[in-house]
N, C-alpha and C. Protein backbone atom coordinates (compact mmCIF):
# COMPACT_ATOMS: atom_id res chain seq x y z
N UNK A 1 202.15 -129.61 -125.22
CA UNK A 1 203.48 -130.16 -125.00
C UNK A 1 204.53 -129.07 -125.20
N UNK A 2 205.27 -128.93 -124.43
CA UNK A 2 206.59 -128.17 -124.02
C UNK A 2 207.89 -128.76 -124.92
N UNK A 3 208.24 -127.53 -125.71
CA UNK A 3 209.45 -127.88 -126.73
C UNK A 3 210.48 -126.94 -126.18
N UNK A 4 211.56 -127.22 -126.15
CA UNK A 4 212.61 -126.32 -126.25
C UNK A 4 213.38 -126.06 -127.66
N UNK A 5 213.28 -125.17 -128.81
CA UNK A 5 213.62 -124.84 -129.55
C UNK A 5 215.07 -123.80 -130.15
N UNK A 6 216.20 -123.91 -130.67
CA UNK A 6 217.08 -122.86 -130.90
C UNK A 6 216.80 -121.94 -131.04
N UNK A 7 217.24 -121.00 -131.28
CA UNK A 7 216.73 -119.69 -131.62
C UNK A 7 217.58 -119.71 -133.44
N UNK A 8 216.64 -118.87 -133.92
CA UNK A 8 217.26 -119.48 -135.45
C UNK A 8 216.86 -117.53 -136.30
N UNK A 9 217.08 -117.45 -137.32
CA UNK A 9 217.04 -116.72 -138.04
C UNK A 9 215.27 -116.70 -138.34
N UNK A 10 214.64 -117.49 -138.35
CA UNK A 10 213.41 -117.85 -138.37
C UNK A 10 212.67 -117.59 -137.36
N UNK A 11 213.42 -117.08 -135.91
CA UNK A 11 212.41 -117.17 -134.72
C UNK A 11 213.04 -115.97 -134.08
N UNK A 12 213.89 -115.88 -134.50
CA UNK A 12 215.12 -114.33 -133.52
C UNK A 12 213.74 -113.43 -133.39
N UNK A 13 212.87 -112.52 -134.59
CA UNK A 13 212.18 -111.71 -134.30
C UNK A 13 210.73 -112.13 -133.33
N UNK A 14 210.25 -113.26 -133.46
CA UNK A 14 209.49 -113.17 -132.43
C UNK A 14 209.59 -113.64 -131.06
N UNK A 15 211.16 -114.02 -131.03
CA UNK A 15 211.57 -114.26 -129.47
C UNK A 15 211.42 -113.16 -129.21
N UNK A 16 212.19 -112.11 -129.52
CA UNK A 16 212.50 -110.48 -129.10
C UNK A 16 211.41 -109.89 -129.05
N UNK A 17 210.38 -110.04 -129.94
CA UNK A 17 208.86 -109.52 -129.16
C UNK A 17 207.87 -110.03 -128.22
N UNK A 18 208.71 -111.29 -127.65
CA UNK A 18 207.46 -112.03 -126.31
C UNK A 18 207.59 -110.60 -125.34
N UNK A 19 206.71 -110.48 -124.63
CA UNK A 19 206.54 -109.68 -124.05
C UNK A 19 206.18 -109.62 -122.41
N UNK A 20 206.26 -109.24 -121.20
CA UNK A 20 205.74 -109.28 -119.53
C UNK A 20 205.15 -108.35 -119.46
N UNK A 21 204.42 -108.99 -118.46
CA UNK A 21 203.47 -107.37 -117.82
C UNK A 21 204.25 -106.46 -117.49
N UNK A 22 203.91 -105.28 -117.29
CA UNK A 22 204.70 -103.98 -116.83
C UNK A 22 205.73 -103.94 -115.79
N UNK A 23 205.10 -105.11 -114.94
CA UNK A 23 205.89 -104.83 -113.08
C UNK A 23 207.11 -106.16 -113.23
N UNK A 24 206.77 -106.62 -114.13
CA UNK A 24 207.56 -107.74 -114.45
C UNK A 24 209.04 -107.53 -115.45
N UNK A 25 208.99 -106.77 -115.49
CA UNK A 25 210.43 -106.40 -116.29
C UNK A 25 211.11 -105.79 -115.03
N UNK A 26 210.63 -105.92 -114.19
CA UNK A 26 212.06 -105.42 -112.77
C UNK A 26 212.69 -106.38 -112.61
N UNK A 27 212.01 -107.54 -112.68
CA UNK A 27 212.86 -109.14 -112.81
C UNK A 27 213.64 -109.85 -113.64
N UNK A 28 213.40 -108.76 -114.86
CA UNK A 28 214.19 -110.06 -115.97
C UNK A 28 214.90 -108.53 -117.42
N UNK A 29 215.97 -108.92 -117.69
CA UNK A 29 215.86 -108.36 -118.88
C UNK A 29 215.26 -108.68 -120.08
N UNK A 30 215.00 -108.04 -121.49
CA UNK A 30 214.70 -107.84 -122.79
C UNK A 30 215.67 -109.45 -123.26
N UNK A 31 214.64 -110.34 -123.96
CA UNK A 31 215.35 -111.06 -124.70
C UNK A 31 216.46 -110.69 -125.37
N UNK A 32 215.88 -109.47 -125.89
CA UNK A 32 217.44 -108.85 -127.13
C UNK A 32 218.74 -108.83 -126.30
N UNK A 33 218.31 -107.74 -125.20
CA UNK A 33 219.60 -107.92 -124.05
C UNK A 33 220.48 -109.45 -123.72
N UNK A 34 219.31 -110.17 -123.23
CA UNK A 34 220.24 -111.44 -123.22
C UNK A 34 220.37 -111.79 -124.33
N UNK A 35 220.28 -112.03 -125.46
CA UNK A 35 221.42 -112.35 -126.48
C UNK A 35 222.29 -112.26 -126.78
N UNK A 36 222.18 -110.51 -126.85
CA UNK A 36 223.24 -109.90 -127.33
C UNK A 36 224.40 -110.72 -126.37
N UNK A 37 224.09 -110.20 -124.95
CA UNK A 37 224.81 -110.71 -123.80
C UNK A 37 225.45 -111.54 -123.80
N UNK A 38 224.85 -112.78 -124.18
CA UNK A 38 225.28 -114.36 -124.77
C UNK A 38 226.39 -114.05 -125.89
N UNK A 39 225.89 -113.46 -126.99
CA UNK A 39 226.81 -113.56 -127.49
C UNK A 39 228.53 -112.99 -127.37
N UNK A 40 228.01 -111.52 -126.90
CA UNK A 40 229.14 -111.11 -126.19
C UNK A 40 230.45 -111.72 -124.67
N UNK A 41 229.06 -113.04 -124.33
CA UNK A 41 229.86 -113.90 -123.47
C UNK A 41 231.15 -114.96 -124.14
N UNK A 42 230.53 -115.30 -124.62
CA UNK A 42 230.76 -116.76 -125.63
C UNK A 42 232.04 -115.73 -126.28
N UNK A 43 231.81 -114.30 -126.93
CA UNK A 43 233.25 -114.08 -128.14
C UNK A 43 234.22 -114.37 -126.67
N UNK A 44 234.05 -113.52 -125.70
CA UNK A 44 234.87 -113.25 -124.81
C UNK A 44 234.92 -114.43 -123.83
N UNK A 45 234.33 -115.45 -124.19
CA UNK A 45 234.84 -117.08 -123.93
C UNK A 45 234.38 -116.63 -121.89
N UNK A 46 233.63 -115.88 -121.59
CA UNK A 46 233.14 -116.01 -120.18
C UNK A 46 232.32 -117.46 -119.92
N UNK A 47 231.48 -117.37 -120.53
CA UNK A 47 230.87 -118.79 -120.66
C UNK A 47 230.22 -119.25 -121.70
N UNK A 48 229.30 -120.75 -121.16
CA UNK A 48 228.92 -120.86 -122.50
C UNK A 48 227.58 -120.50 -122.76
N UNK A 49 226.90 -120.07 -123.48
CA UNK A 49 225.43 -119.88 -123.52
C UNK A 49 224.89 -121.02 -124.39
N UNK A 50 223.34 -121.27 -123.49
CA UNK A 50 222.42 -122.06 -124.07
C UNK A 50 221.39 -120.93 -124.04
N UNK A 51 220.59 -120.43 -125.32
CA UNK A 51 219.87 -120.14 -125.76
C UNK A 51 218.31 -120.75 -126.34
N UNK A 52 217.53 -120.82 -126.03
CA UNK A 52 216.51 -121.68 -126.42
C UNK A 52 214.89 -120.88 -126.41
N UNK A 53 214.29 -121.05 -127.46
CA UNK A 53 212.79 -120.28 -127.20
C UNK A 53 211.74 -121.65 -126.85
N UNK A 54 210.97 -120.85 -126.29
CA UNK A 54 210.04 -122.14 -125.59
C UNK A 54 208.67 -122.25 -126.05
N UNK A 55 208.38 -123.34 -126.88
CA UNK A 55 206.70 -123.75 -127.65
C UNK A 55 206.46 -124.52 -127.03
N UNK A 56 205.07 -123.60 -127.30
CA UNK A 56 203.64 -125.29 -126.79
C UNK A 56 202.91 -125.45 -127.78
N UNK A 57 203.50 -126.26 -127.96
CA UNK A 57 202.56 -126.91 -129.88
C UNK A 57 203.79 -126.04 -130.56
N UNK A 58 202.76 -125.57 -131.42
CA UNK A 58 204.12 -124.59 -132.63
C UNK A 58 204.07 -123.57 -132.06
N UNK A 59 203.43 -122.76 -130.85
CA UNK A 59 203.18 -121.81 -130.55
C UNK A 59 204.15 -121.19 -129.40
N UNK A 60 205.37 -120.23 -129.85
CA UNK A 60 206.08 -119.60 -128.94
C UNK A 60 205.66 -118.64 -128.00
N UNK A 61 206.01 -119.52 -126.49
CA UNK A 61 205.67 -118.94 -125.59
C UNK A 61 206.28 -118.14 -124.47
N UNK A 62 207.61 -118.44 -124.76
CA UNK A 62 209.05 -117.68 -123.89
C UNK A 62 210.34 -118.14 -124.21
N UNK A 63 210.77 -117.43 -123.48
CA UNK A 63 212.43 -117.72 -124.03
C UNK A 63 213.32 -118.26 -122.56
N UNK A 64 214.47 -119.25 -122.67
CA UNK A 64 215.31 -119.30 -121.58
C UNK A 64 216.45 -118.73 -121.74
N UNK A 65 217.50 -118.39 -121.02
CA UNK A 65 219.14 -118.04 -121.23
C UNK A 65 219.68 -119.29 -120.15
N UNK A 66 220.56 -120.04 -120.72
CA UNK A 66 220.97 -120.92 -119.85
C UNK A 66 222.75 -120.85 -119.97
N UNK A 67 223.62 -121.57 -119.33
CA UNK A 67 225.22 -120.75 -119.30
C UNK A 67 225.82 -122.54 -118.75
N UNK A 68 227.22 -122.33 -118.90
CA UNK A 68 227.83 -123.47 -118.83
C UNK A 68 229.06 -122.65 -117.87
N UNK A 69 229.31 -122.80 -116.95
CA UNK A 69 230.25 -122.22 -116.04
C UNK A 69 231.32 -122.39 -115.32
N UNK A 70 232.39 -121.84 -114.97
CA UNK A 70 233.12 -122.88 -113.87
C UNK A 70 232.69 -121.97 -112.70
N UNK A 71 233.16 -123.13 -111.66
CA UNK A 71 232.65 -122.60 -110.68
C UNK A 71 234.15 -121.89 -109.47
N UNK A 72 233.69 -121.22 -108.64
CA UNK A 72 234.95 -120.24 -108.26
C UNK A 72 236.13 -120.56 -107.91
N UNK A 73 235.65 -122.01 -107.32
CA UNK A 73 237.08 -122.74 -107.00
C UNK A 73 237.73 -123.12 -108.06
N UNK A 74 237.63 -122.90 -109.56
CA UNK A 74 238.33 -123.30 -110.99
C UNK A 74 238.26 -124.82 -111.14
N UNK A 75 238.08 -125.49 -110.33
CA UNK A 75 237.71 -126.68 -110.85
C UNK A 75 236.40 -127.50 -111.67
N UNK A 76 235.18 -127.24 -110.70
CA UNK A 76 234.09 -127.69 -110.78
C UNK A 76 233.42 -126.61 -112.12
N UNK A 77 232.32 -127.53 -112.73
CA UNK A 77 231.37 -126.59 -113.17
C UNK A 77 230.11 -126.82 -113.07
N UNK A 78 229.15 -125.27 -113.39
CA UNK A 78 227.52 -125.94 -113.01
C UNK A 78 227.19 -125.14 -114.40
N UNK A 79 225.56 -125.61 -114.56
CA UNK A 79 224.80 -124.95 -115.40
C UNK A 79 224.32 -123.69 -114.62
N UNK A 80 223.57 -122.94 -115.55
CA UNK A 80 222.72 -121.69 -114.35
C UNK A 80 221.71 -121.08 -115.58
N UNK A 81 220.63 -121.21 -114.92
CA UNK A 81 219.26 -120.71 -115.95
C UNK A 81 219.28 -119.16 -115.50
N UNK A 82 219.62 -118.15 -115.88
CA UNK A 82 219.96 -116.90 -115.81
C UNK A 82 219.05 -116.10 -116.59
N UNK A 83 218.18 -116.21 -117.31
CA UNK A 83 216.88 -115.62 -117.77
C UNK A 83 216.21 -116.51 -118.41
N UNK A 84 214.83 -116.41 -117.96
CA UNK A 84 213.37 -117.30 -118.22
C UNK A 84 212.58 -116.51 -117.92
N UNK A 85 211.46 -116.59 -119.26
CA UNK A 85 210.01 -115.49 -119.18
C UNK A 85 209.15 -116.47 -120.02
N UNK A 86 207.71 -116.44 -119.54
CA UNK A 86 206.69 -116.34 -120.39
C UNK A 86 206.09 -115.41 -121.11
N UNK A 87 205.50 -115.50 -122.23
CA UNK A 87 204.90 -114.00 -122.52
C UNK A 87 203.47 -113.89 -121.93
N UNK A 88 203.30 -112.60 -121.35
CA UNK A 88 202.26 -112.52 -120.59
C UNK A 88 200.76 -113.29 -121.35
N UNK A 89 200.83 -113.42 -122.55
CA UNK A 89 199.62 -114.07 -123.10
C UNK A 89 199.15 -115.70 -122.44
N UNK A 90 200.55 -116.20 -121.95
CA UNK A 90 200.58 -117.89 -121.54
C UNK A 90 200.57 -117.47 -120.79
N UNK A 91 200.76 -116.94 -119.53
CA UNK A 91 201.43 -117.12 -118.35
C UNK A 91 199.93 -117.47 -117.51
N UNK A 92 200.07 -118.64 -116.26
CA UNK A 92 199.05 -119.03 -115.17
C UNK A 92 198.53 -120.17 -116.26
N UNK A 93 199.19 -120.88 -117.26
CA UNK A 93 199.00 -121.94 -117.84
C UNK A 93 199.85 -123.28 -117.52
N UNK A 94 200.46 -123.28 -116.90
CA UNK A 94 201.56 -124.18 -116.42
C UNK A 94 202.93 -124.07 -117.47
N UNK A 95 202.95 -123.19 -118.36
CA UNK A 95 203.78 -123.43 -119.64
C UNK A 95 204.83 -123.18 -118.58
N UNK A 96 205.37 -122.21 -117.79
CA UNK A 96 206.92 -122.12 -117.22
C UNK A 96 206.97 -123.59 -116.56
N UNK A 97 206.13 -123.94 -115.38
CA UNK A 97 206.88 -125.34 -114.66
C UNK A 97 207.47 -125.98 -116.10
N UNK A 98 206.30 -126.35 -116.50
CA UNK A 98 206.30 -127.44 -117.89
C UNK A 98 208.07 -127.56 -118.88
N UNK A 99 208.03 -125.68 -119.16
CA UNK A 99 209.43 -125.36 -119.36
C UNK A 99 210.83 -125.46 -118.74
N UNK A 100 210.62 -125.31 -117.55
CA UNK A 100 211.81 -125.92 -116.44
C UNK A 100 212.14 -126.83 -116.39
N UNK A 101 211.38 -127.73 -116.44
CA UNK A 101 211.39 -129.07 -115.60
C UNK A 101 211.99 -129.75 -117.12
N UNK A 102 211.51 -129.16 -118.24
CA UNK A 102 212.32 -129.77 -119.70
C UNK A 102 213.72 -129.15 -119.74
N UNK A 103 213.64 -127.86 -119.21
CA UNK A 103 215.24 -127.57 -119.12
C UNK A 103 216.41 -127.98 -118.53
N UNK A 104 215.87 -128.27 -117.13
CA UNK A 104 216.38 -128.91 -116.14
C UNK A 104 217.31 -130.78 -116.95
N UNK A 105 215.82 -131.33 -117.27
CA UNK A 105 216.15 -132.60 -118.49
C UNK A 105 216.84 -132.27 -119.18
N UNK A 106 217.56 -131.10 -120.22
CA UNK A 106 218.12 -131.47 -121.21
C UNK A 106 219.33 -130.62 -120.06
N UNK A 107 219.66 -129.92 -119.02
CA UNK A 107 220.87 -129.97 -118.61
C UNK A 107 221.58 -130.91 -118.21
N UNK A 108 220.41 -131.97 -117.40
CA UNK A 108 220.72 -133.73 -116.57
C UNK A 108 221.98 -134.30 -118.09
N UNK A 109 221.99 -134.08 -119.14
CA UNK A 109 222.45 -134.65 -120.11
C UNK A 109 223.43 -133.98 -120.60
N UNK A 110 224.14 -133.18 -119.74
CA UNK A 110 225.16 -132.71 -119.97
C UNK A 110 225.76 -131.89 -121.27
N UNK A 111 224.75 -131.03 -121.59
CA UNK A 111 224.99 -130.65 -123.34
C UNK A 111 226.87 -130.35 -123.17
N UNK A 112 227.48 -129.38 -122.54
CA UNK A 112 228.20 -128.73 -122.48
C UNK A 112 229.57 -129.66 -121.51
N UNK A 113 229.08 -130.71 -121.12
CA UNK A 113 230.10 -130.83 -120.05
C UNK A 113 230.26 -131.44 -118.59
N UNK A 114 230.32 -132.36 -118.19
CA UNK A 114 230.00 -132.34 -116.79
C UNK A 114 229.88 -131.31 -115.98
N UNK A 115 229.09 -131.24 -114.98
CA UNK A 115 228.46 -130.12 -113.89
C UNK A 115 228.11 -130.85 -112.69
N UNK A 116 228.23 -130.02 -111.24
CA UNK A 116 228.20 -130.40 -110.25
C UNK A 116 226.78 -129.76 -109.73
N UNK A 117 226.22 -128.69 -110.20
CA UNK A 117 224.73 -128.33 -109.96
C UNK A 117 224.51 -127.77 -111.20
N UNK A 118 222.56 -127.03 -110.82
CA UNK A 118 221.94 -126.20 -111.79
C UNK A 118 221.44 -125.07 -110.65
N UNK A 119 221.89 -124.38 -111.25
CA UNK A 119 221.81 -122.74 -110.15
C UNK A 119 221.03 -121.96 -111.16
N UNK A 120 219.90 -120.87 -109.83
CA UNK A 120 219.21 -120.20 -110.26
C UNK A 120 218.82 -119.10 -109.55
N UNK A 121 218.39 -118.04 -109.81
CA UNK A 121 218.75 -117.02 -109.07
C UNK A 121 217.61 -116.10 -109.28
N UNK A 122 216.93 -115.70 -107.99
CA UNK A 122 215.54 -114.43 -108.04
C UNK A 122 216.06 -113.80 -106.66
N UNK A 123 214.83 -112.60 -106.98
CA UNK A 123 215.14 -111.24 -106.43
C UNK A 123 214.39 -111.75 -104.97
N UNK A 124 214.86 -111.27 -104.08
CA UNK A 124 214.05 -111.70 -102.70
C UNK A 124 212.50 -111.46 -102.56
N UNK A 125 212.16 -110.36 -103.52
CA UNK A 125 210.66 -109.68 -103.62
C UNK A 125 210.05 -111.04 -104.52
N UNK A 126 210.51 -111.57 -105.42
CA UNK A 126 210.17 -112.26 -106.49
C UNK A 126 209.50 -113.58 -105.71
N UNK A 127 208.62 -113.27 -105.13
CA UNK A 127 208.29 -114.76 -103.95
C UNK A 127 206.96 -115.72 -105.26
N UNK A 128 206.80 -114.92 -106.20
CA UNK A 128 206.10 -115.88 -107.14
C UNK A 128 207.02 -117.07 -107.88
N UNK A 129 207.83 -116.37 -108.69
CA UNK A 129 209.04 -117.16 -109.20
C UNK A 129 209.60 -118.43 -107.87
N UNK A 130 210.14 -117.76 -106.49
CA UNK A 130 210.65 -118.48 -106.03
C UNK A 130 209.75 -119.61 -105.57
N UNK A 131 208.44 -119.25 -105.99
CA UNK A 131 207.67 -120.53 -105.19
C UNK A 131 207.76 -121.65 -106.81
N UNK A 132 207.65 -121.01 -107.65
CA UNK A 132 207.75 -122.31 -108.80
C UNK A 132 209.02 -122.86 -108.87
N UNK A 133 210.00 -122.34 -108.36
CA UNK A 133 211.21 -123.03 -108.24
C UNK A 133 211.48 -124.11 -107.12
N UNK A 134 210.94 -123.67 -106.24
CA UNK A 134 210.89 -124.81 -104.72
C UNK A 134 210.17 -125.78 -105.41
N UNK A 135 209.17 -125.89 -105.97
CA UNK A 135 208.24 -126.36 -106.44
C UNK A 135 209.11 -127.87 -107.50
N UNK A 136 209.85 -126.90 -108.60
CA UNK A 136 210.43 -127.86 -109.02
C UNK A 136 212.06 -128.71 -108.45
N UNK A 137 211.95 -128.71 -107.36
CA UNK A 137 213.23 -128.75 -106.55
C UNK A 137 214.77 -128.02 -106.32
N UNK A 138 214.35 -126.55 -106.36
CA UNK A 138 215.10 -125.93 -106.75
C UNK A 138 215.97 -125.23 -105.26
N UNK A 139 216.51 -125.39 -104.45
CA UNK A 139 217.05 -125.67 -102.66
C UNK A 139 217.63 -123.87 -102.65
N UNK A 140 216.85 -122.91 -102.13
CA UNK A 140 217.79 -121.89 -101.41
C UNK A 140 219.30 -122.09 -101.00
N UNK A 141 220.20 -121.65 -101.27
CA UNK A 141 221.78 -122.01 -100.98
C UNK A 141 222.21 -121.44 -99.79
N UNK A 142 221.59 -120.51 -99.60
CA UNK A 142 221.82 -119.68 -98.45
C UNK A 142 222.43 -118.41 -99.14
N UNK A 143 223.14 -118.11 -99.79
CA UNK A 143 223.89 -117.53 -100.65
C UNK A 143 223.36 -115.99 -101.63
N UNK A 144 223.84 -115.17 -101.90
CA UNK A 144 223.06 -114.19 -102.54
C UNK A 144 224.48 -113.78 -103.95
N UNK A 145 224.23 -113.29 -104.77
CA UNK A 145 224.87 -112.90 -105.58
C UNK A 145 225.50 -110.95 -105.44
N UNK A 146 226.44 -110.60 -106.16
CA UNK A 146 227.05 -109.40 -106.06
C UNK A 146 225.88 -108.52 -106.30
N UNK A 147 224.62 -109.18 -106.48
CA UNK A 147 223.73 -107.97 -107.18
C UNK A 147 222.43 -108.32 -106.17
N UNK A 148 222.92 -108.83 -105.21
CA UNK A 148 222.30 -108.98 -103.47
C UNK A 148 220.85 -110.37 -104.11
N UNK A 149 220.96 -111.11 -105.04
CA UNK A 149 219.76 -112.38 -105.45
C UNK A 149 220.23 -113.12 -104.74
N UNK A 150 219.59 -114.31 -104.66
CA UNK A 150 219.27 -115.68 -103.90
C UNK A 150 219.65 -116.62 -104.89
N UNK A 151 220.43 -117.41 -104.40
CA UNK A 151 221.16 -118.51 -105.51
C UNK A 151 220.24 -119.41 -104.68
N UNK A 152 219.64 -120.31 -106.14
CA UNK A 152 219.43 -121.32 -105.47
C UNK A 152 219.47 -122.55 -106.56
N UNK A 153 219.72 -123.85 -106.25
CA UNK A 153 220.21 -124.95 -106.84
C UNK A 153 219.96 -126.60 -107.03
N UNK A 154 219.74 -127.01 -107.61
CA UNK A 154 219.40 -128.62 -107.59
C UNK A 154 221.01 -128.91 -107.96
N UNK A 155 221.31 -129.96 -107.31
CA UNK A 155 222.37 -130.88 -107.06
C UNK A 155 222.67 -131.77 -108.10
N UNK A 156 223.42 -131.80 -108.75
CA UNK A 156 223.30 -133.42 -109.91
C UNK A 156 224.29 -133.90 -109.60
């Protein structure tokens, strides 16, 4: 069973040591990075960060970065899952769908705010990722980001 957990003083060091295979860090940054990141978002009030490490049983198996946003027109806002990893020890276990699809649930509930989507974003090469995302209903936008990714989004 798939938990989504805080990140706490108790878990900071072994979030920061889950680890990817070698070819797999072209896709994602260093947990530490996104934290720090997060936190440096949040002083500077860019957005909001959801932070969360991900167990199966008691056993930590990855971490998410999730964000609370407005969206460009200043009105609307969405969520956006902006870093998610397994550590290569789980991974081809179902633990990521399993993890999404709970993330996805605790965004449906609005931690932060009403939202008009959940946006997510891979590299065009990344055709593994993007297939677990179609998978969990996750719609190509057509759209790419300043850093040339593929937005893509479930609707709420």
């Amino acid at each position: 069973m798939i938990q989504l957990k805080e990140i706490t003083k108790d878990n900071f060091q072994e979030c920061i040591a889950l680890d990817l295979y070698e070819d797999q860090w072209n896709y994602v940054a260093t947990n530490i990075y996104s934290i720090a990141g997060a936190y440096v978002a949040l002083t500077n009030k860019d957005f909001v960060p959801i932070l969360y490490s991900i167990y199966h049983n008691d056993i930590m198996v990855g971490f998410i970065a999730m964000s609370y946003e407005r969206e460009e027109n200043g009105e609307d806002y969405f969520y956006d899952i902006y870093r998610f990893m397994i550590d290569k020890r789980f991974q081809g276990k179902g633990y990521g769908k399993e993890a999404l699809r709970k993330a996805i649930e605790t965004l449906k509930t609005f931690p932060c705010g009403k939202a008009t989507s959940i946006k997510i974003i891979y590299t065009k090469d990344n055709t593994k990722s993007k297939k677990i995302y179609e998978s969990i209903g996750f719609i190509d936008t057509g759209d790419v980001n300043e850093d040339g990714e593929i937005i893509a989004q479930i609707e709420l």
